[in-house]
Protein backbone atom coordinates (compact mmCIF):
# COMPACT_ATOMS: atom_id res chain seq x y z
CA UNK A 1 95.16 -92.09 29.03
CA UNK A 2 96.66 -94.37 31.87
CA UNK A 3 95.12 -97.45 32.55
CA UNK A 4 93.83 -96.06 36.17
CA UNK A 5 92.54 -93.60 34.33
CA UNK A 6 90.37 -95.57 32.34
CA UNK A 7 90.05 -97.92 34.55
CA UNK A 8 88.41 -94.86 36.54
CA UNK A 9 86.50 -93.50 33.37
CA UNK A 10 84.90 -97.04 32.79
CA UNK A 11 83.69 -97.19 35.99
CA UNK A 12 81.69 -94.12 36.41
CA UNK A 13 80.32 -94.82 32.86
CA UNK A 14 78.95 -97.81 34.45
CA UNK A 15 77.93 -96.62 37.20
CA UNK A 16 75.92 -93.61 35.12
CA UNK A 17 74.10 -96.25 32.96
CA UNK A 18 72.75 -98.62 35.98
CA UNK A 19 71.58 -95.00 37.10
CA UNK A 20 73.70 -95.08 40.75
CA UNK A 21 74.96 -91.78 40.31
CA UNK A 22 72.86 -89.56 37.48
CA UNK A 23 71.84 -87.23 39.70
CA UNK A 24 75.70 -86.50 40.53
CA UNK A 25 77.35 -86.06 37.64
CA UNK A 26 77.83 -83.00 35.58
CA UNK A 27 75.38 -82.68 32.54
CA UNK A 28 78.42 -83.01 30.02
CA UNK A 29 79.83 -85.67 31.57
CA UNK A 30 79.29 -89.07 30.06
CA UNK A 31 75.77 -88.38 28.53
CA UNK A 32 73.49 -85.90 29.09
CA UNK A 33 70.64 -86.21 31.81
CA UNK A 34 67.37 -87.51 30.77
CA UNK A 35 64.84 -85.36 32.33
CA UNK A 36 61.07 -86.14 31.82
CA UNK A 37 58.42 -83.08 32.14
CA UNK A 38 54.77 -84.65 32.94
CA UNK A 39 53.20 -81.45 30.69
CA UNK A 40 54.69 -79.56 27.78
CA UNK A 41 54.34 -76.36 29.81
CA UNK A 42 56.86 -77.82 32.70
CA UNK A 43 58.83 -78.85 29.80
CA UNK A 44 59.40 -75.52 28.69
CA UNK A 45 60.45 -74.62 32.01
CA UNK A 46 63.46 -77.40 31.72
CA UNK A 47 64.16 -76.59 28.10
CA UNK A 48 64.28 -72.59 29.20
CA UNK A 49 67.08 -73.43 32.28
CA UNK A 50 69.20 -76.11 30.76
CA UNK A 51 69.11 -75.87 27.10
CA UNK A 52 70.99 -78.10 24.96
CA UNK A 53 72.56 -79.57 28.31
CA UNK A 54 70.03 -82.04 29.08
CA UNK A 55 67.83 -84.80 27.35
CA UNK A 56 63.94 -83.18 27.93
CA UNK A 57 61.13 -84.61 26.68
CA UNK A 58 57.44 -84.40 27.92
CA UNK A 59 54.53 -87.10 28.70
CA UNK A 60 51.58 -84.59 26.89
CA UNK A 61 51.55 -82.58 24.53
CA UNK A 62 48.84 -80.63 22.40
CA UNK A 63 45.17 -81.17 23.32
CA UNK A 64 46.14 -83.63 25.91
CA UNK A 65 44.07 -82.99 28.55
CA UNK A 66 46.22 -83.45 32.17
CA UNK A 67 43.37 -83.72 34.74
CA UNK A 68 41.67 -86.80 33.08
CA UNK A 69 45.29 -88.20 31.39
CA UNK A 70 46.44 -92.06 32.33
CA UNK A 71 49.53 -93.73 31.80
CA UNK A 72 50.11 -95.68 29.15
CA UNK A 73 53.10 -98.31 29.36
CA UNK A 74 55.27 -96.44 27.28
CA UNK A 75 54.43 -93.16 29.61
CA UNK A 76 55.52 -95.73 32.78
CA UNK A 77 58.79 -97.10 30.46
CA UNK A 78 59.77 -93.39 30.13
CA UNK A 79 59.21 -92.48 33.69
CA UNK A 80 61.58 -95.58 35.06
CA UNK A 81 64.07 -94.49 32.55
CA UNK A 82 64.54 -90.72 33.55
CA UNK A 83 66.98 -89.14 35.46
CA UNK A 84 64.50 -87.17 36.75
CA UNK A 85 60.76 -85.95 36.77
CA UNK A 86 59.16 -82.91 37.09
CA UNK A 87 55.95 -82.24 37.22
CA UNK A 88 53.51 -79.60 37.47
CA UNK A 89 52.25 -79.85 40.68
CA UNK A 90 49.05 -78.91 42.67
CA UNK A 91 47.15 -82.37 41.66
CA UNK A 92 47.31 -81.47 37.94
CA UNK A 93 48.14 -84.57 37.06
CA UNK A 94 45.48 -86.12 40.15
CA UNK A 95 45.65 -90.04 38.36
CA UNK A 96 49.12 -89.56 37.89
CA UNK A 97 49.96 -88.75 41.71
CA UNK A 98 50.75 -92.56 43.09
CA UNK A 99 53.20 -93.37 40.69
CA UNK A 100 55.14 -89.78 40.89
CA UNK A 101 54.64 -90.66 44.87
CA UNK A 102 56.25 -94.06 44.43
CA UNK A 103 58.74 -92.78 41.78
CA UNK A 104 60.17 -90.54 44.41
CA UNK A 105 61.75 -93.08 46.79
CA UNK A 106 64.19 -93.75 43.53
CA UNK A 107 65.02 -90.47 42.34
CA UNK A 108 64.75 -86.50 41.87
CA UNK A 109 60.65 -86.03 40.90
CA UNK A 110 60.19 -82.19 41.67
CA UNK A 111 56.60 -79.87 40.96
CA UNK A 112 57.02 -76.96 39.71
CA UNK A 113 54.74 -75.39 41.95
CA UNK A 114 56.06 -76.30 44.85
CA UNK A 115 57.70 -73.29 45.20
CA UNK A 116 54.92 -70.82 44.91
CA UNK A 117 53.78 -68.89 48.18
CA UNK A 118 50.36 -70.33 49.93
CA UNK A 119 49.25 -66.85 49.76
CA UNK A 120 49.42 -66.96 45.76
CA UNK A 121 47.61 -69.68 45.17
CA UNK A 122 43.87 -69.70 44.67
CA UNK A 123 41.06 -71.93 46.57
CA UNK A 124 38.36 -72.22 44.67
CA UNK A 125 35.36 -73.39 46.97
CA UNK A 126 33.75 -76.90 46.26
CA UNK A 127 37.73 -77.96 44.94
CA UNK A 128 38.27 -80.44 47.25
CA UNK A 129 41.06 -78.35 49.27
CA UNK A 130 43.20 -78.77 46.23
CA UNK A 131 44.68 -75.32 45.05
CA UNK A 132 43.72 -74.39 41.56
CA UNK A 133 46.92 -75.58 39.59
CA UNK A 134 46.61 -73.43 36.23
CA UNK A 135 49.29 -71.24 38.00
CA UNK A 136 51.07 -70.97 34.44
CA UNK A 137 48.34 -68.58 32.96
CA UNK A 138 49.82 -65.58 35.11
CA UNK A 139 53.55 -65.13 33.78
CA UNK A 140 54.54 -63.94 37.26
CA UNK A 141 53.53 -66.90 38.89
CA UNK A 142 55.30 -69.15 36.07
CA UNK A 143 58.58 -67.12 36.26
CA UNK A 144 58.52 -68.20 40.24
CA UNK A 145 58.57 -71.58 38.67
CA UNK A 146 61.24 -70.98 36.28
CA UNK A 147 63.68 -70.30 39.57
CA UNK A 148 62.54 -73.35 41.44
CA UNK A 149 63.63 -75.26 38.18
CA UNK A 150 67.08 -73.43 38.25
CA UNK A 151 67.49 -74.22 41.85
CA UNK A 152 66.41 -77.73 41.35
CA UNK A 153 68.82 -78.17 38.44
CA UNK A 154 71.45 -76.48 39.81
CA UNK A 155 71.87 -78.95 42.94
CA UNK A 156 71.18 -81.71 40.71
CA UNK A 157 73.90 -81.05 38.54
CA UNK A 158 76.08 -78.11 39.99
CA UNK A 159 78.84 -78.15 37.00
CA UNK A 160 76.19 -76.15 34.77
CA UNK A 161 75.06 -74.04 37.46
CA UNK A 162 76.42 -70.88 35.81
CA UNK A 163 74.63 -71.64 32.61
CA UNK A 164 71.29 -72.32 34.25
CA UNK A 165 71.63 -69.07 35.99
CA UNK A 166 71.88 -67.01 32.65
CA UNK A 167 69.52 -69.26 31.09
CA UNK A 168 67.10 -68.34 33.84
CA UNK A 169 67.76 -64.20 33.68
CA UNK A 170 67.21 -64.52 29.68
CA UNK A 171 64.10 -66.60 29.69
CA UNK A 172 62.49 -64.56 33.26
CA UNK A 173 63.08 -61.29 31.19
CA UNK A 174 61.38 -62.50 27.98
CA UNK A 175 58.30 -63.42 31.05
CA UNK A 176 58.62 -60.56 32.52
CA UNK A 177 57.67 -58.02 29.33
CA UNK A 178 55.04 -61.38 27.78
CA UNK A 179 53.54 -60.07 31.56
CA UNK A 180 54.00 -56.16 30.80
CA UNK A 181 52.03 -56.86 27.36
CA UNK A 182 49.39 -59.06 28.13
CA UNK A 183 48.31 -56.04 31.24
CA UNK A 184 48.29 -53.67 28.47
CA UNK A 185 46.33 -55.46 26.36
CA UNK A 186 43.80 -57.25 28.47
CA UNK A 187 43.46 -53.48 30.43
CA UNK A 188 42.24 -51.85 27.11
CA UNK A 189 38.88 -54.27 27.15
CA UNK A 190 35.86 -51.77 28.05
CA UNK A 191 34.68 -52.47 31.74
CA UNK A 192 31.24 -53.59 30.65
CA UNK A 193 32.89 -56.77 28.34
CA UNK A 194 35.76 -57.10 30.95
CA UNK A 195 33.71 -60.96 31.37
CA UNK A 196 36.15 -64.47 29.84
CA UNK A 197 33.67 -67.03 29.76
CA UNK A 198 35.26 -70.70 29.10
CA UNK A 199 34.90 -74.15 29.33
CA UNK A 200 36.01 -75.19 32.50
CA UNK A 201 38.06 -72.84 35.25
CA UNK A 202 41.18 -72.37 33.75
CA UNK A 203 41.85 -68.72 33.84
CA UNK A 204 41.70 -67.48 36.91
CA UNK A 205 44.83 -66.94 37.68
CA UNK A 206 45.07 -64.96 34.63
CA UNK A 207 41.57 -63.23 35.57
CA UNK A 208 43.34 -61.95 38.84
CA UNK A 209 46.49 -60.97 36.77
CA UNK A 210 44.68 -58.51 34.62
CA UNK A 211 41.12 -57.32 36.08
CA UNK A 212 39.43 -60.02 34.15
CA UNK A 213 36.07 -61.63 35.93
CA UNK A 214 36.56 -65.49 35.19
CA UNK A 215 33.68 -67.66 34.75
CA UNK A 216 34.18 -70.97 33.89
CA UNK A 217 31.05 -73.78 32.84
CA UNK A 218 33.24 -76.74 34.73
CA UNK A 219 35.48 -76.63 37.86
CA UNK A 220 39.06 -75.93 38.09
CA UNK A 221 39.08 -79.58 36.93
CA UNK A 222 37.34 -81.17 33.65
CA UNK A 223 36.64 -84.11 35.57
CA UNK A 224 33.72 -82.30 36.66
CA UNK A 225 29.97 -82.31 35.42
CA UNK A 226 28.52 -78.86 34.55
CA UNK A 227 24.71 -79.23 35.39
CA UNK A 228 21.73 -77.74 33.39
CA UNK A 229 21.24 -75.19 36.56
CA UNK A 230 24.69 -74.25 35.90
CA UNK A 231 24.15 -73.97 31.85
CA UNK A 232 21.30 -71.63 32.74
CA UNK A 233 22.47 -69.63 35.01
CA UNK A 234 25.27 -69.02 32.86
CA UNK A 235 22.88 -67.87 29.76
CA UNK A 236 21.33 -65.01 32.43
CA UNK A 237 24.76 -63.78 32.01
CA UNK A 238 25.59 -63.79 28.85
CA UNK A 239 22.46 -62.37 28.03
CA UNK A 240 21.81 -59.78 30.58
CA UNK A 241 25.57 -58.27 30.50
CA UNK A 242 25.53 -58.40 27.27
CA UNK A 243 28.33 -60.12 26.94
CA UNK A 244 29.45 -60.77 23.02
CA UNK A 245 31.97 -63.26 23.18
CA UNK A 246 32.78 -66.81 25.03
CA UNK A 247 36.02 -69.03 24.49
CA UNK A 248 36.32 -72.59 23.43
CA UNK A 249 39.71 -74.58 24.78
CA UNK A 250 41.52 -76.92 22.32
CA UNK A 251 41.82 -79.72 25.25
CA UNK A 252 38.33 -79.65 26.13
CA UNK A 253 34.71 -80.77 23.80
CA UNK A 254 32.98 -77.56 23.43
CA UNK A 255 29.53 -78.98 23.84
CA UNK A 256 29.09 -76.49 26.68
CA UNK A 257 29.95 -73.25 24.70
CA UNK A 258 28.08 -74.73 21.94
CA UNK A 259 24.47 -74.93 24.65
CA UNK A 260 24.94 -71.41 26.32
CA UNK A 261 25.40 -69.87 22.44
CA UNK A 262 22.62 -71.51 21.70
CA UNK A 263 20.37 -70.34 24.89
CA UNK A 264 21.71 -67.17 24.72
CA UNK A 265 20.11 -67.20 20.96
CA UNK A 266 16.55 -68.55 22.34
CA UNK A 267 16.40 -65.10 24.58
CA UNK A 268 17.29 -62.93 21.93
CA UNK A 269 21.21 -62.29 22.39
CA UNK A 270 23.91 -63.74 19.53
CA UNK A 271 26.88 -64.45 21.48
CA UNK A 272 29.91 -65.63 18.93
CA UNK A 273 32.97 -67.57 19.78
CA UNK A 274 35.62 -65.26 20.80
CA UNK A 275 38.70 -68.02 19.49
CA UNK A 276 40.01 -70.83 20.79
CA UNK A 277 42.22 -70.74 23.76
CA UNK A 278 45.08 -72.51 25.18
CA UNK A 279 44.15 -73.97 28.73
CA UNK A 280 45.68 -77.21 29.82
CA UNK A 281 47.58 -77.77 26.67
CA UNK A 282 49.87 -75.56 24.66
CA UNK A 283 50.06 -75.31 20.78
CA UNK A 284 51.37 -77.93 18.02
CA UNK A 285 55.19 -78.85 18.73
CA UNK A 286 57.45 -76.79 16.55
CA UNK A 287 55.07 -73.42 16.18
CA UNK A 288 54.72 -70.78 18.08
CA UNK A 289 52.14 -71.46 19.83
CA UNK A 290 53.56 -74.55 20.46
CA UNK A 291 56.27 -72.83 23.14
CA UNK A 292 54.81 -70.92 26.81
CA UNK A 293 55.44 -67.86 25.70
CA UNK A 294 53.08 -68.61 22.54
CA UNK A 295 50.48 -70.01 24.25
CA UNK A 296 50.00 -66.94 26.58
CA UNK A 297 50.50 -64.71 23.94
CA UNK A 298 48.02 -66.18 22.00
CA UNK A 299 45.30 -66.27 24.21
CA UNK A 300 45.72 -62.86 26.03
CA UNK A 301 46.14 -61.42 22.09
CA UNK A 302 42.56 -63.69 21.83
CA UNK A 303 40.44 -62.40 24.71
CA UNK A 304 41.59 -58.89 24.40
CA UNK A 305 40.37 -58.85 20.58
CA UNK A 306 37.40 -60.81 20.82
CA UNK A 307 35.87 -58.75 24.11
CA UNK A 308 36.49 -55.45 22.24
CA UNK A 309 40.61 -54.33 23.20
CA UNK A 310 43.39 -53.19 21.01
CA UNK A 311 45.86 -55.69 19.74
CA UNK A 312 48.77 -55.44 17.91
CA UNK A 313 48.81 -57.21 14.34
CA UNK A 314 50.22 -60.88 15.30
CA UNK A 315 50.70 -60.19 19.25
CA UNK A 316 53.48 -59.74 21.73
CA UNK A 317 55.78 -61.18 19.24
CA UNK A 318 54.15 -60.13 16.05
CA UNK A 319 54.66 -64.15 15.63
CA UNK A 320 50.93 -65.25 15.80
CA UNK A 321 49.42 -67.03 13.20
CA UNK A 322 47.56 -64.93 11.10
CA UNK A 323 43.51 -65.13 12.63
């Protein structure tokens, strides 16, 4: 190597580690980029486009529960350090939103859903304006995100813009036919039981996805209080629909489930717990259940089998734990 040369290598090595030109360089050149996801389901997303290529690492992971969730130092430590940020989007991450606001004058912070049409997007009433931002429960919606993060990577760091791109076609297939088999599933649930009943108001983007009604004890946010109105109105449901099954989440207390089984019981009508689903959170790190396509294969597998469906042994996949 000449000396200009090296003279020219050591340079942009510097440069790369006071952070003046990450967002520039080619992912293989010098070190890879350190890209920070704010959820593990955005994380996924980065993991599913750039592979190997990148650094990715997330802020939460299982039964971390994103509306209520505040930064820790190390979180803020981590945030300073990254190449860039993405997260989710759509006030997810509400106590979060200053410092991803102030983080942006610095470098590349991108949401997910920022590329999803208005139209899409659901307004619950009573939510503040805010769109509901559980957009990941319908894999149609999530593969839209799954392009924004190629395009987003691909300016970023245009040397690996080929690789993203097949990345991107392998991962939007596999979310493509997780899409085909959750409709088949969730379709074979008899009309009368064709009721998920859960914690807070998760799943409605996966209600509209598959002819599911949605009913949720808290808002599209856990923040929020569920009165005793609400509790009862709830147990005139269950009880005259005849619904047999309601859903606990693994990121949020099921004292609620636990007071509508109960008042169901006090008129009469024994209502079990259908499973526990994946809402805000996705499984353990290093299962199944533990990746996107896990999560929503577990659940869907979950509702259809609880409310009366036909499942496959071990879901989409045949990877599910055994129940």
């Amino acid at each position: 190597m000449s000396a200009v040369a090296a003279l020219t290598r050591r340079s942009l090595l510097a440069l790369a580690g006071a952070g003046l030109i990450s967002a520039t360089l080619p992912a293989n050149a010098a070190q890879r980029p350190v890209l920070l996801a704010t959820t593990s389901q955005v994380a996924e997303l980065l993991r599913a486009v750039a592979g190997d290529t990148a650094s990715i690492s997330s802020l939460m992971g299982e039964g971390i529960d994103p509306h209520s969730y505040k930064l820790t130092r190390s979180d803020t430590v981590a945030l300073m350090k990254a190449d860039a940020v993405f997260h989710s989007g759509l006030y997810l991450e509400g106590k979060m939103a200053d410092m991803l606001d102030k983080l942006s004058a610095g470098k590349p912070v991108y949401a997910a859903a920022s590329v999803l049409p208005s139209d899409k997007l659901i307004h619950p009433d009573g939510a503040d304006a805010h769109p509901d931002p559980h957009v990941w429960m319908d894999p149609s919606l999530w593969q839209l995100a799954l392009l924004g993060v190629r395009d987003k990577l691909s300016g970023l760091y245009p040397a690996n813009a080929t690789l993203y791109a097949a990345n991107t076609a392998k991962a939007a297939g596999l979310y493509e036919a997780l899409h085909g088999y959750a409709g088949k599933v969730l379709a074979s649930v008899p009309d009368p039981r064709r009721v998920l009943v859960t914690a807070h108001d998760a799943f409605s983007y996966l209600g509209r996805a598959y002819g599911l009604e949605v009913v949720g004890i808290q808002g599209i946010s856990t923040e929020s209080e569920a009165g005793l109105q609400r509790i009862e109105s709830m147990v005139s449901l269950l009880v005259d629909r005849k619904i047999p099954a309601v859903f606990v989440e693994t990121s949020v207390s099921d004292r609620n489930i636990q007071a509508l089984i109960q008042g169901a019981a006090a008129k009469g009508h024994t209502v079990a717990i259908g499973g526990s689903l994946y809402s805000d959170a996705m499984g353990a790190p290093g299962t199944y259940e533990g990746t996107y396509v896990g999560m929503i294969d577990h659940n869907v597998t979950t509702i259809a089998q609880a409310l009366g469906g036909t499942v496959p042994t071990r879901g989409f996949q045949g990877r599910l734990a055994a129940g």
